[in-house]
C-alpha atoms as a PDB file:
ATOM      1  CA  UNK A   1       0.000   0.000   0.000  1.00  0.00           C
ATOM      2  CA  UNK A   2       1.206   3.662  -1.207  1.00  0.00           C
ATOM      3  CA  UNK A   3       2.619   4.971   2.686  1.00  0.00           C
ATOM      4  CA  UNK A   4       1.092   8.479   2.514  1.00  0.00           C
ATOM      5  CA  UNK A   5      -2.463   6.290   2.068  1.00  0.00           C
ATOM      6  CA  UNK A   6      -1.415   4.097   4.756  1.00  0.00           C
ATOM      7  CA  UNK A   7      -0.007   6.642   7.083  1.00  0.00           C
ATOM      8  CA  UNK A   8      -3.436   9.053   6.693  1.00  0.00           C
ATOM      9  CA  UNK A   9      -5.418   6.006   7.111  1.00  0.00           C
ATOM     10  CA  UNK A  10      -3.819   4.679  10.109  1.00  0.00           C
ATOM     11  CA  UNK A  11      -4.233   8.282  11.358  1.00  0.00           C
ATOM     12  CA  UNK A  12      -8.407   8.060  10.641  1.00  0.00           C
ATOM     13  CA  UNK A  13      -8.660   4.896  12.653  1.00  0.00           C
ATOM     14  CA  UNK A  14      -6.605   6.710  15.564  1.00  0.00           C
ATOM     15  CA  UNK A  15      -9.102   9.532  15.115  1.00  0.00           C
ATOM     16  CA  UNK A  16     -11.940   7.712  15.057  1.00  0.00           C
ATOM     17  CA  UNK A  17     -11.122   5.690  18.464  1.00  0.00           C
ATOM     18  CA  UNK A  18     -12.210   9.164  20.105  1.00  0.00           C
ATOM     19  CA  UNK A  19     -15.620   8.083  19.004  1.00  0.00           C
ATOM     20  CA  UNK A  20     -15.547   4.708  20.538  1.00  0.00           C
ATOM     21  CA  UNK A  21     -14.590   5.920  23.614  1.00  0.00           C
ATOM     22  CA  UNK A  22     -17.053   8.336  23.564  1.00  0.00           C
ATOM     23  CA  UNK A  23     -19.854   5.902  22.903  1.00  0.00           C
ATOM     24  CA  UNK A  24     -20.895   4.717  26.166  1.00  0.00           C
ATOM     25  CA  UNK A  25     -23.127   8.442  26.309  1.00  0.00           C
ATOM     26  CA  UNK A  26     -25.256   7.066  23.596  1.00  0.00           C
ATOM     27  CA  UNK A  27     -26.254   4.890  25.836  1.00  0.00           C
ATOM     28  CA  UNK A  28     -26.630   6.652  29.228  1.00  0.00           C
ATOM     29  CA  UNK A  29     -24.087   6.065  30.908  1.00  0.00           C
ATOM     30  CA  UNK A  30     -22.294   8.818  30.801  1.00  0.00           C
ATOM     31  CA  UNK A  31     -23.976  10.732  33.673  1.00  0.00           C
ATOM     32  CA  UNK A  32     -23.209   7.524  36.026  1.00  0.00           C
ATOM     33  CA  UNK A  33     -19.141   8.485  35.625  1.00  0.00           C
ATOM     34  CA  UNK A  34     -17.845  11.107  38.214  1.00  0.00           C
ATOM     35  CA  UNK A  35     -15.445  14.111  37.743  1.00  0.00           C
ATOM     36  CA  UNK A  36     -12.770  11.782  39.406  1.00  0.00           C
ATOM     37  CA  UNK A  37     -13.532   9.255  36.888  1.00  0.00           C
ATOM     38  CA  UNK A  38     -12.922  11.499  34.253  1.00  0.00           C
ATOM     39  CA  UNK A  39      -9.502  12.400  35.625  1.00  0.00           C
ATOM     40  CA  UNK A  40      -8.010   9.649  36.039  1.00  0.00           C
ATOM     41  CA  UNK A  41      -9.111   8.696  32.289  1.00  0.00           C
ATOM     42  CA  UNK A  42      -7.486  11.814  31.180  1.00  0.00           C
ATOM     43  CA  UNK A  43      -4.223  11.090  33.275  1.00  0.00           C
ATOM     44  CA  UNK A  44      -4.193   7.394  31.533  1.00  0.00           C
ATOM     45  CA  UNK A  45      -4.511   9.381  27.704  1.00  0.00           C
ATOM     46  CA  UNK A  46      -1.446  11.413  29.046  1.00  0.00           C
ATOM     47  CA  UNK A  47       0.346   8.584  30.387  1.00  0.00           C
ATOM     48  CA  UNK A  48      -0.157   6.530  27.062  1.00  0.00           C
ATOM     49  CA  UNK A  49       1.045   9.721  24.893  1.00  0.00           C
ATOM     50  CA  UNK A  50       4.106  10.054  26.727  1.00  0.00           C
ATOM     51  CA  UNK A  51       5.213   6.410  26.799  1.00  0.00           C
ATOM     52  CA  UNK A  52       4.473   6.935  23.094  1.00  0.00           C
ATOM     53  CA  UNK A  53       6.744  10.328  22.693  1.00  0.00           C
ATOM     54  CA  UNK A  54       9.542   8.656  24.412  1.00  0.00           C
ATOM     55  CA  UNK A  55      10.440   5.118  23.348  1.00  0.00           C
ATOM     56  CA  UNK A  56       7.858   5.679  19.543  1.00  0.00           C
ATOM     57  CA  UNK A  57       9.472   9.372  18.773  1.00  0.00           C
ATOM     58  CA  UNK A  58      12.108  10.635  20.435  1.00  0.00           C
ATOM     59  CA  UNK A  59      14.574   7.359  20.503  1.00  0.00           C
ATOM     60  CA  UNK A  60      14.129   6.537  16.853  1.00  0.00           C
ATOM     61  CA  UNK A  61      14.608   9.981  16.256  1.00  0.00           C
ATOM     62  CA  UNK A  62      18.196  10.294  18.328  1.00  0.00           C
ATOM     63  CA  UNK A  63      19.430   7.101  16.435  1.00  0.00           C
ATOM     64  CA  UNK A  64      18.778   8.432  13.351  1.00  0.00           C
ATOM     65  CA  UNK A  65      19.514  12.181  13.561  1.00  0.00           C
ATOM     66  CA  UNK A  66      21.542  12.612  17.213  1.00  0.00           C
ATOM     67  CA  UNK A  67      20.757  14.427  20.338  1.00  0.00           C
ATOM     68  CA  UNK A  68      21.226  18.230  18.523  1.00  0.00           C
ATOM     69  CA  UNK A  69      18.999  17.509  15.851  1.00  0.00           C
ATOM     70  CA  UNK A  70      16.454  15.602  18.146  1.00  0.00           C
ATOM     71  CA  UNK A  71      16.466  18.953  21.201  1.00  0.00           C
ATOM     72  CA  UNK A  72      15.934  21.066  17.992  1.00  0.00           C
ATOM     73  CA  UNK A  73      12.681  19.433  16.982  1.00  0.00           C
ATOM     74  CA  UNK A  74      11.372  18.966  20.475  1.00  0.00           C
ATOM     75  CA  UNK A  75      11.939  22.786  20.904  1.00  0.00           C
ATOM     76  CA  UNK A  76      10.510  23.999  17.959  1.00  0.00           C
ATOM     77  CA  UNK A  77       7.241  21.582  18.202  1.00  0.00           C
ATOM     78  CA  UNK A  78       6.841  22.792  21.841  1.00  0.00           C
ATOM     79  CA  UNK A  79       7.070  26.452  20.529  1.00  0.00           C
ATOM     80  CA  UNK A  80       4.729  26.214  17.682  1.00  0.00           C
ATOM     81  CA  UNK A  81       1.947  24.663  19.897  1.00  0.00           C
ATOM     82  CA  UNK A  82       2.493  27.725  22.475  1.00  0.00           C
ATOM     83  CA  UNK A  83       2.171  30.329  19.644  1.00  0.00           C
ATOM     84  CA  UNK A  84      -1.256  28.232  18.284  1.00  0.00           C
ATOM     85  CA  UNK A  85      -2.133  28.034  22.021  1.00  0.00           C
ATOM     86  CA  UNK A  86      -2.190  31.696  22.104  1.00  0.00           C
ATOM     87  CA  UNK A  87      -3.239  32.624  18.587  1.00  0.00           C
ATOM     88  CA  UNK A  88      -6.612  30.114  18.326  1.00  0.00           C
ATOM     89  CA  UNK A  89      -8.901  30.869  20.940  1.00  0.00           C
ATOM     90  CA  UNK A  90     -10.273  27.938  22.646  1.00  0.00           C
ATOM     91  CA  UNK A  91     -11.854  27.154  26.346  1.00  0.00           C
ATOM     92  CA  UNK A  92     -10.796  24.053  28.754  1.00  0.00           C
ATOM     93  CA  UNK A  93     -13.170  22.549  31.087  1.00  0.00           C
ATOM     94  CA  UNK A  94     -11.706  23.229  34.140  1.00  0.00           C
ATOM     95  CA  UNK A  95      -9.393  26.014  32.902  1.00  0.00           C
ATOM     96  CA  UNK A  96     -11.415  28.251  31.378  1.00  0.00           C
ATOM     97  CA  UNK A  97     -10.934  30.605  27.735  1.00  0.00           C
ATOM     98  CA  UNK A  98      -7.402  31.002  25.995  1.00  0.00           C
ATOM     99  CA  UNK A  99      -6.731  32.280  22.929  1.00  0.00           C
ATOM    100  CA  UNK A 100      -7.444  35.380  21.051  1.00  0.00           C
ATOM    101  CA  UNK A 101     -10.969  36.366  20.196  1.00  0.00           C
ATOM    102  CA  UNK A 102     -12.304  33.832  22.676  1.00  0.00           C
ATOM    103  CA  UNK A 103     -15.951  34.668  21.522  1.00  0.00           C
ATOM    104  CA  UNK A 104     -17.027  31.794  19.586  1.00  0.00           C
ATOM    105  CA  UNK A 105     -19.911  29.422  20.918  1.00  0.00           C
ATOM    106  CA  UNK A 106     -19.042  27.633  23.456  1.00  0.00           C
ATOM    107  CA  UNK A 107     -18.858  24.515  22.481  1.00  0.00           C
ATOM    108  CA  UNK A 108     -16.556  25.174  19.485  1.00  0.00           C
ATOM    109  CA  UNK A 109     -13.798  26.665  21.869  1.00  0.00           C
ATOM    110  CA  UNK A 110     -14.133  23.100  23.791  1.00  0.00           C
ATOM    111  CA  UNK A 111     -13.551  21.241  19.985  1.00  0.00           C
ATOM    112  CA  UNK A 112     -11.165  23.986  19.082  1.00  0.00           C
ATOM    113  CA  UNK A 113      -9.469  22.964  22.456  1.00  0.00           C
ATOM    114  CA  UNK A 114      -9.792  19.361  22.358  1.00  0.00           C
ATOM    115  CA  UNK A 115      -8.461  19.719  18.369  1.00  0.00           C
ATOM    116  CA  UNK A 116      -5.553  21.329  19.751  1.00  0.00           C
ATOM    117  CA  UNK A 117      -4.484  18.245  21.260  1.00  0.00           C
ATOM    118  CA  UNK A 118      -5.159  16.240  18.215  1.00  0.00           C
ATOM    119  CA  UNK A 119      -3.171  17.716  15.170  1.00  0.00           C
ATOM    120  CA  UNK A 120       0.137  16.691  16.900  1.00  0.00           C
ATOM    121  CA  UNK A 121      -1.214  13.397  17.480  1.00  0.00           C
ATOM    122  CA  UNK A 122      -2.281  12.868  13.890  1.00  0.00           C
ATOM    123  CA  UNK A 123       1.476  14.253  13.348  1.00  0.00           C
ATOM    124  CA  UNK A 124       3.197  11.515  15.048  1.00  0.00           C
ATOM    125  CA  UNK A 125       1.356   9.093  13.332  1.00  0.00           C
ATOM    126  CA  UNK A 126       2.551  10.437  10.195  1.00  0.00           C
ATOM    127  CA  UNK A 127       5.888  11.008  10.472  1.00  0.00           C
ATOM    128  CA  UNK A 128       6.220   7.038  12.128  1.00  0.00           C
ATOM    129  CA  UNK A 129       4.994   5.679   9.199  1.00  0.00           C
ATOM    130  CA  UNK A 130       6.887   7.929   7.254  1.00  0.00           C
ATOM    131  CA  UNK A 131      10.115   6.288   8.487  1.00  0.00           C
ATOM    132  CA  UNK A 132       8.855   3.195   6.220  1.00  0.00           C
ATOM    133  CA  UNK A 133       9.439   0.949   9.210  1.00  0.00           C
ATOM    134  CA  UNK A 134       5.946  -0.187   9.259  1.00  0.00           C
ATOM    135  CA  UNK A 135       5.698  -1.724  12.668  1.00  0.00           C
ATOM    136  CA  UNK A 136       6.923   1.660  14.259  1.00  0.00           C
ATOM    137  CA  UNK A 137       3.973   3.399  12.815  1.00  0.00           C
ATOM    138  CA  UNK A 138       1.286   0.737  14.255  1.00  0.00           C
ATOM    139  CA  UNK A 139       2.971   1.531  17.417  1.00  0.00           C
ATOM    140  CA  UNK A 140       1.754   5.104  17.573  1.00  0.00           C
ATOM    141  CA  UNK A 141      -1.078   4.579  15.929  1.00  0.00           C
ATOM    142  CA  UNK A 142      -2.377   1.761  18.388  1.00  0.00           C
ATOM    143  CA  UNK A 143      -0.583   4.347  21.257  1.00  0.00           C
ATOM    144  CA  UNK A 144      -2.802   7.016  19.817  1.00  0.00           C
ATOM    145  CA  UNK A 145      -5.900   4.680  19.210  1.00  0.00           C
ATOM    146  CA  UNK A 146      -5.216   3.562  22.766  1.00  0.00           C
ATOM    147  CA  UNK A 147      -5.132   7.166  24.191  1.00  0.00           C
ATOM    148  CA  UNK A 148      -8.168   8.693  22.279  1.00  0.00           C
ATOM    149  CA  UNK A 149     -10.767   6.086  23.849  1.00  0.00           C
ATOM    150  CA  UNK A 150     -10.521   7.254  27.672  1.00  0.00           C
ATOM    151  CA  UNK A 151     -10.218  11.078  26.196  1.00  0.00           C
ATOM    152  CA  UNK A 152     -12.940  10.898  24.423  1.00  0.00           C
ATOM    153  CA  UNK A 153     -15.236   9.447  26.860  1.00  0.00           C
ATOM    154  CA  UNK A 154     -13.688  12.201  28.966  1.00  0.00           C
ATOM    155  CA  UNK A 155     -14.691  14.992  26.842  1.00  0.00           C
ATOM    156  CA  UNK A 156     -18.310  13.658  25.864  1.00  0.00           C
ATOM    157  CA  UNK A 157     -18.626  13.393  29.709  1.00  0.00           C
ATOM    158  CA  UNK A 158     -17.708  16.925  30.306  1.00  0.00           C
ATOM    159  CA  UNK A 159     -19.750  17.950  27.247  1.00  0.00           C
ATOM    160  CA  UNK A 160     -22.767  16.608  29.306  1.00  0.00           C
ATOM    161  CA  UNK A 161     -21.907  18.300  32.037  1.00  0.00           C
ATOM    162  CA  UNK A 162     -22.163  21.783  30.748  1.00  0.00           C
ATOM    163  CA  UNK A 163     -25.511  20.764  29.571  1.00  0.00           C
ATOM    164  CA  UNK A 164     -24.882  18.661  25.904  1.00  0.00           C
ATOM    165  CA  UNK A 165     -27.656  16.203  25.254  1.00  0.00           C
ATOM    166  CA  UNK A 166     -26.022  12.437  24.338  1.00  0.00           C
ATOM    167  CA  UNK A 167     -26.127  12.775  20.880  1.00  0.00           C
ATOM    168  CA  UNK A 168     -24.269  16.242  21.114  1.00  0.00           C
ATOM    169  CA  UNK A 169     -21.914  15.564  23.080  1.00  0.00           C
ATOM    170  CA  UNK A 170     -21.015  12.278  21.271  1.00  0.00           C
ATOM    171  CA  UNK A 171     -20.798  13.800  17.898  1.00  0.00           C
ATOM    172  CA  UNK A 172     -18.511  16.743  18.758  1.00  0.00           C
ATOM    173  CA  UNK A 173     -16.220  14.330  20.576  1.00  0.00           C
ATOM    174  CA  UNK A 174     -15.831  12.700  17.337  1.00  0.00           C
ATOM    175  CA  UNK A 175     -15.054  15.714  15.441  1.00  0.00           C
ATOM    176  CA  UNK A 176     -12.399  16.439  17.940  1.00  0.00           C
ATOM    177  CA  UNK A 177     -10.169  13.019  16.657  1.00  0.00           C
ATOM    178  CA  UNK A 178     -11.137  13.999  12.706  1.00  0.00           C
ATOM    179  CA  UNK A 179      -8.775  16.315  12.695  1.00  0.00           C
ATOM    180  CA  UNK A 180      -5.787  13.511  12.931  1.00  0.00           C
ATOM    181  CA  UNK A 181      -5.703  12.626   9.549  1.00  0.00           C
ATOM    182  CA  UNK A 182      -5.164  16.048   8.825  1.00  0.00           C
ATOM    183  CA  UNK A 183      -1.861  15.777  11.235  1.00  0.00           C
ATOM    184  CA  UNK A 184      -1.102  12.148   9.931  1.00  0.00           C
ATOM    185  CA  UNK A 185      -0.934  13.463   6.003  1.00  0.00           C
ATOM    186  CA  UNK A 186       0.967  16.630   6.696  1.00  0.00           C
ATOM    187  CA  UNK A 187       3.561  14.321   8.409  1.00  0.00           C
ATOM    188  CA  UNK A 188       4.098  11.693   5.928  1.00  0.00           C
ATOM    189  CA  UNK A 189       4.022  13.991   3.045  1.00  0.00           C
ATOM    190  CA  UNK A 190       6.565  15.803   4.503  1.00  0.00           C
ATOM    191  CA  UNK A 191       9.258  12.946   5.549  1.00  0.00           C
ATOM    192  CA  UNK A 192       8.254  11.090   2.125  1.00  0.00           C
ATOM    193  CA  UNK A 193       9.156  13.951   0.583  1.00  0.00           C
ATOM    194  CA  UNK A 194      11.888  15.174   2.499  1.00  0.00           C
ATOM    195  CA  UNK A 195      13.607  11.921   4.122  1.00  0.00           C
ATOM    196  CA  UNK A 196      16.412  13.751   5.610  1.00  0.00           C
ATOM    197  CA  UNK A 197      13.533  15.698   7.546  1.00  0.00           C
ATOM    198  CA  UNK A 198      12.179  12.599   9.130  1.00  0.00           C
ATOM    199  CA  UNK A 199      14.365  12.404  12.562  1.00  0.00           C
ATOM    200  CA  UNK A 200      13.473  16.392  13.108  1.00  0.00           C
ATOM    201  CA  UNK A 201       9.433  15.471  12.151  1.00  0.00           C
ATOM    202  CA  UNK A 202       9.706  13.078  14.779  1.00  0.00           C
ATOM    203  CA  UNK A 203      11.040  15.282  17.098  1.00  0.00           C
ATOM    204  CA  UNK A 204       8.868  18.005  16.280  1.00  0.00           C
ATOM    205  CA  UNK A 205       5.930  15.858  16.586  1.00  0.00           C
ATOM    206  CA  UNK A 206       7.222  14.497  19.843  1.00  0.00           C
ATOM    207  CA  UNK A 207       7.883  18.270  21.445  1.00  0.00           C
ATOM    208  CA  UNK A 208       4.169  19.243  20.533  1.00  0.00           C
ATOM    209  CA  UNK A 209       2.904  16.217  22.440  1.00  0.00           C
ATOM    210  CA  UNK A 210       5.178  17.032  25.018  1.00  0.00           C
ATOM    211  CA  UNK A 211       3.493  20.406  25.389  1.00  0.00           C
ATOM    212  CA  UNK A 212       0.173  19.282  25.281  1.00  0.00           C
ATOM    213  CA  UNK A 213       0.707  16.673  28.197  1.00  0.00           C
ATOM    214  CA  UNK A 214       2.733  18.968  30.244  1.00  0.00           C
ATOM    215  CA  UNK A 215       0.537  22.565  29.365  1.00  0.00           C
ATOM    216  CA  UNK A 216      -2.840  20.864  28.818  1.00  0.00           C
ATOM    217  CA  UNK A 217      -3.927  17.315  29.914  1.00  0.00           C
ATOM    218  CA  UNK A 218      -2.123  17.173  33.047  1.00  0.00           C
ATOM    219  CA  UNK A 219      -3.790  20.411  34.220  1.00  0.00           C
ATOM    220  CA  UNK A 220      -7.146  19.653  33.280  1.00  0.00           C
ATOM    221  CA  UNK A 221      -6.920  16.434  35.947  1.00  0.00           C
ATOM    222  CA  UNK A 222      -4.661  18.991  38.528  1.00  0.00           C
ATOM    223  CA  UNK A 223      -7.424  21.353  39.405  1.00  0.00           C
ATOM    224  CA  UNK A 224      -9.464  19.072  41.774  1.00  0.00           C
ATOM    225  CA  UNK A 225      -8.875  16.879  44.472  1.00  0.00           C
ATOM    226  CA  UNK A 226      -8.034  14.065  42.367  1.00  0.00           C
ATOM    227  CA  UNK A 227      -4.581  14.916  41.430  1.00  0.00           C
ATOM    228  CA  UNK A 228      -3.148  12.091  42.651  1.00  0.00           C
ATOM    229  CA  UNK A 229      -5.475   9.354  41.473  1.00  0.00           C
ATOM    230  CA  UNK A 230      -4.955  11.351  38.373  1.00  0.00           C
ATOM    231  CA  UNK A 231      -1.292  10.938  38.399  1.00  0.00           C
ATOM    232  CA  UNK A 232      -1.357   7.016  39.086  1.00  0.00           C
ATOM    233  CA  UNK A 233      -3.749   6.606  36.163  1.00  0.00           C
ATOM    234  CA  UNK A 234      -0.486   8.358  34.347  1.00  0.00           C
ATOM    235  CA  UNK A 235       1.900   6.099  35.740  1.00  0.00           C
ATOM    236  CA  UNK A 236      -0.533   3.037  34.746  1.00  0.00           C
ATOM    237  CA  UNK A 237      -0.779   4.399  31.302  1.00  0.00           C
ATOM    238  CA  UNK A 238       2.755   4.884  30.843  1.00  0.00           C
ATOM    239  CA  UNK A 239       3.395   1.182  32.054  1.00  0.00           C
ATOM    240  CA  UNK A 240       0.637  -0.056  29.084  1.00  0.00           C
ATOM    241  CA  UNK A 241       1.850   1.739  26.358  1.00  0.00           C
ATOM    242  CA  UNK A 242       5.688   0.402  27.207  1.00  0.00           C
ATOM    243  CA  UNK A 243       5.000  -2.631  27.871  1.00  0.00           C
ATOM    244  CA  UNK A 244       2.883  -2.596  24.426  1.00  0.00           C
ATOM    245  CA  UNK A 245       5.717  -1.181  22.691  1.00  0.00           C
ATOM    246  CA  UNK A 246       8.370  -3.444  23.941  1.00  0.00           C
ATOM    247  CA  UNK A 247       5.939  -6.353  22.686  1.00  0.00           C
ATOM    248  CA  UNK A 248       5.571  -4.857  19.494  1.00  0.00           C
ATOM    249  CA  UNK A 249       9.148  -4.129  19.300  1.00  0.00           C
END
C-alpha cells in the first residue's frame, strides 16, 4: 500500500477511536461516571502519549539524527503549539478561555481545544509511518488509538456536564479526533518527501505532544482533588503503552 495512504489512514482509525470511547453516552451512561472518573481517564490518555513520545518518537529519532537535531525538533514543536495556544482561541473545562478572540460558541472553543491536542497526534502518526518501518507506525497509531478512547469518553462526559444532550456531546467528541488525519498526512508527506527531515518530524511531533501533556492534559486532571489518582492513572498508562511497545518491538 502507497505509505502516505497508509499513514493518513492509520491516522483516521486513531481519530476515530475518540468516538468509541465516547460511545458509552449514547447509551446513558455517561452521567453515572464522576469528575474523578474522568480524571483519572485523562491522566491514563497522558500517560499513554508520553510512553508513546519517548520510546515511539524521540529514541528513533536520536538514532537516526543525534541528540542536537532531536532537542531542535522537540523545541521547535513545543514552541509552535504555544504560539497556536495563544493565537486560536479555545476554552478548557476546568481552565477556562485562551486564545485570542475567545468569543465563539461555546462549544466550538471546547472542539477547538480538544483539536488542539489532536493535530500533533495525527502528526506523530505520520511522520512514524513515514520512516517506512511499518511496525513503528502501528505503534503510535495503536498508542494514539489507545489514548483517544478514555479522552474521548472524557470529553463527551464533560460535554454533558455543561448541559450537551447524548447525541451532542457524542458527535462533537468525534469531530475532535477527525482532525488527525489532517496531522497524519501533513507528516508523511513531509518525511516522504523530504527523508532527511524525518528524525526532526519526529522530534517536532514528539515536542508538541510534550506540550500538550505537560501545558494541557495534566492540568485539566490537577485542578481538583483528584490529582493524585490522576497521576497514578499516568503512571498506569505509561506502564501499558511500554509494555505494548516493547511487545511490538
Amino acid at each position: 500500500m502507497n505509505p502516505i495512504l497508509l499513514g493518513t489512514l492509520a491516522s483516521l482509525l486513531a481519530g476515530l477511536a475518540t468516538g468509541i470511547g465516547a460511545l458509552p453516552v449514547l447509551f446513558g451512561k455517561g452521567q453515572e461516571i464522576s469528575h474523578r472518573f474522568r480524571d483519572e481517564l485523562l491522566g491514563a490518555a497522558a500517560g499513554i502519549m508520553l510512553a508513546a513520545t519517548a520510546f515511539s518518537l524521540l529514541v528513533p529519532a536520536v538514532e537516526l539524527g543525534g541528540a542536537w537535531i532531536t532537542a531542535l525538533g522537540v523545541a521547535i514543536g513545543g514552541l509552535l503549539l504555544d504560539i497556536f495556544d495563544k493565537i486560536i482561541p479555545h476554552e478548557h473545562f476546568e481552565r477556562g478561555k485562551e486564545g485570542r478572540g475567545a468569543d465563539l460558541r461555546r462549544i466550538w472553543l471546547f472542539v477547538l481545544a480538544v483539536t488542539l491536542h489532536n493535530f500533533p497526534e495525527g502528526l506523530a502518526v505520520g511522520v512514524s509511518f513515514g520512516s517506512g518501518n511499518i511496525s513503528d507506525g502501528i505503534t503510535v497509531a495503536l498508542a494514539i488509538g489507545l489514548q483517544n478512547i478514555p479522552e474521548g469518553l472524557a470529553v463527551a462526559v464533560s460535554l454533558l456536564g455543561v448541559g450537551y444532550d447524548s447525541k451532542q456531546a457524542f458527535t462533537y467528541a468525534l469531530l475532535t479526533g477527525l482532525v488527525e488525519p489532517i496531522g497524519g498526512l501533513l507528516g508523511i508527506s513531509l518525511v516522504t518527501i523530504m527523508h532527511f527531515f524525518l528524525p526532526l518530524g519526529m522530534a517536532l511531533a514528539a515536542g508538541a505532544m510534550l506540550f500538550v501533556i505537560s501545558d494541557e492534559i495534566i492540568p485539566e486532571t490537577h485542578h481538583s482533588s483528584h490529582a493524585r489518582s490522576s497521576t497514578y492513572a499516568l503512571l498506569f498508562g505509561f506502564i501499558v503503552m511500554m509494555i505494548l511497545d516493547t511487545a511490538l518491538g
